[in-house]
Every structure is written in structure tokens, then in C-alpha cells.
Protein backbone atom coordinates (compact mmCIF):
# COMPACT_ATOMS: atom_id res chain seq x y z
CA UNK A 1 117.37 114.38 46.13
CA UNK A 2 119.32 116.09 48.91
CA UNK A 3 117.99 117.74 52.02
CA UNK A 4 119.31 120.07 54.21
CA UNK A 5 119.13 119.05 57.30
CA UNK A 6 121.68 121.88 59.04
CA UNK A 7 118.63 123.05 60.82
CA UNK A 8 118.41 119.93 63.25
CA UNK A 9 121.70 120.91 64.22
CA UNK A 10 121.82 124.97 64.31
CA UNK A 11 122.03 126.35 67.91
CA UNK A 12 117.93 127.31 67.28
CA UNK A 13 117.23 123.84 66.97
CA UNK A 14 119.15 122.68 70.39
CA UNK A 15 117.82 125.33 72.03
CA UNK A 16 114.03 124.26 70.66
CA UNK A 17 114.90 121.01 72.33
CA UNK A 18 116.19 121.72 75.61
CA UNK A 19 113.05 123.84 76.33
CA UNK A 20 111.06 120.65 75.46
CA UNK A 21 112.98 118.71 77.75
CA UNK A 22 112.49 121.34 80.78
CA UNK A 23 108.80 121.28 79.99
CA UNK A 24 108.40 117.60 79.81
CA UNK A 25 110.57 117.43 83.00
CA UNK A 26 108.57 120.42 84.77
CA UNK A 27 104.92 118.47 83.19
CA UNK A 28 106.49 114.92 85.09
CA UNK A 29 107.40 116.50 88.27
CA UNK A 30 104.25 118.10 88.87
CA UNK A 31 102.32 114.99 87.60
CA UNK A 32 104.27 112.85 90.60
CA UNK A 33 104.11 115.37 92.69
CA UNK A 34 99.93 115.28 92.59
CA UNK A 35 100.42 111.57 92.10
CA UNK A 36 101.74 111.40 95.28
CA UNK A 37 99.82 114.17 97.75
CA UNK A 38 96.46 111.89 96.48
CA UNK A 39 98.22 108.59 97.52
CA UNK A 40 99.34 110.09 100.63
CA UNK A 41 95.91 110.94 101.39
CA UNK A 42 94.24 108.32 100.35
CA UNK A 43 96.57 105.91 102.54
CA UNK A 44 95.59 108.74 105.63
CA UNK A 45 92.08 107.86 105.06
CA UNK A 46 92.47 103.99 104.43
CA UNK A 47 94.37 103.78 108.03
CA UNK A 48 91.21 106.41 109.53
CA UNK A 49 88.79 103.98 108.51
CA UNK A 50 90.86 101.02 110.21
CA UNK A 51 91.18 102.49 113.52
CA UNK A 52 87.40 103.58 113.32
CA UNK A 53 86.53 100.34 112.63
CA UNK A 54 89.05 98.57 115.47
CA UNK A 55 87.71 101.42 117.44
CA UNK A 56 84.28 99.99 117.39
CA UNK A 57 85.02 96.24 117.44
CA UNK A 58 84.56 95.68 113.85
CA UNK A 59 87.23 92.90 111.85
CA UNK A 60 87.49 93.19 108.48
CA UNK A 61 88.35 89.81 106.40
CA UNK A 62 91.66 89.40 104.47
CA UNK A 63 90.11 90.34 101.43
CA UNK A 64 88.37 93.63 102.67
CA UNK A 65 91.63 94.47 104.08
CA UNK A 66 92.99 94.10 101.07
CA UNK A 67 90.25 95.85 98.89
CA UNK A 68 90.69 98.91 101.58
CA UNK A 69 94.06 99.01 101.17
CA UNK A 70 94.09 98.79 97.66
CA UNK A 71 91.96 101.66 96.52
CA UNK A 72 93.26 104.82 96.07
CA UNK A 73 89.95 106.95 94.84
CA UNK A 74 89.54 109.15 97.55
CA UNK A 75 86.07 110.25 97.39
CA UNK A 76 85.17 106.45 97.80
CA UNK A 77 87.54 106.23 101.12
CA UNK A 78 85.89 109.41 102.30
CA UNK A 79 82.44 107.54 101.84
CA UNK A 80 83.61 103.88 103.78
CA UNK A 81 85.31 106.38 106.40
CA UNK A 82 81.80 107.81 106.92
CA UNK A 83 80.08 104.64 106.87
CA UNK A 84 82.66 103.38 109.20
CA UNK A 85 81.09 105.27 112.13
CA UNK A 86 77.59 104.03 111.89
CA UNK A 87 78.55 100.37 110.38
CA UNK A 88 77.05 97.36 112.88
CA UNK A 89 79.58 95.34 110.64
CA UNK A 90 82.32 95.24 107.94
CA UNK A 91 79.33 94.29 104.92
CA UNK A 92 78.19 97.15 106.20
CA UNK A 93 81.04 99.51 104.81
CA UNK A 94 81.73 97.82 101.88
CA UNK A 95 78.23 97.60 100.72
């Protein structure tokens, strides 16, 4: 059985797949793009809540440091950046 496959190559075809590729290309960029403006914030709040907290005398361990610098959900930096203000200490924050 034969099949004609001169469609895959008929200028339709290309031109079905090059405006797949822009999309997917367009789709990535703007994925990176947000990507990228949330880990931008969320390293702007990370380093807020460090100076708060050196502001008011409070250390955190290695491993806070670490957990602070690690997370990248915003809406939980925005909560330990509030916290920050009121902590007494660094359990305080993370708790």
C-alpha cells in the first residue's frame, strides 16, 4: 500500500510548520520572561527580609539562610518579610 505523502512537503505544509515554530518560540519567551520578573522579585524580597532582619539584630543560621534564599514563592517571602519586622528572633520568621 502506497501513501502519498507530497503533503508533508507542499509549501502549505512548511508554512503550517514555521507558524508552529513562531508560536512555540513566542509561548517560551513569554514563559522566561514571567519566569524571570517572579525570580527577580522574589530575590528583591529575600534580600528585604535580610536587611530587616540585620537591621534589627537578628542572625539567621546557615540553614535558614539557605531556606530564605532558596524559595522563590513570593506570597510566602511577602509573609517572612512581614514577620521580619515584629520577629524577637529568626524561629520567629520561619515559624
Amino acid at each position: 500500500m502506497d501513501t502519498d505523502l507530497s503533503f508533508f512537503r507542499s509549501e502549505s505544509a512548511q508554512r503550517l510548520r514555521a507558524q508552529g515554530r513562531e508560536q512555540g518560540f513566542e509561548q517560551g519567551l513569554e514563559e522566561g520572561r514571567e519566569q524571570g520578573r517572579e525570580q527577580g522579585l522574589g530575590q528583591g524580597v529575600a534580600s528585604s527580609v535580610l536587611t530587616v532582619l540585620t537591621g534589627r539584630g537578628i542572625e539567621l543560621s546557615a540553614d535558614q539562610r539557605k531556606l530564605l534564599a532558596d524559595t522563590t514563592d513570593v506570597d510566602q517571602l511577602n509573609a517572612w518579610l512581614l514577620r521580619a519586622v515584629t520577629a524577637t528572633r529568626a524561629e520567629e520568621l520561619f515559624g
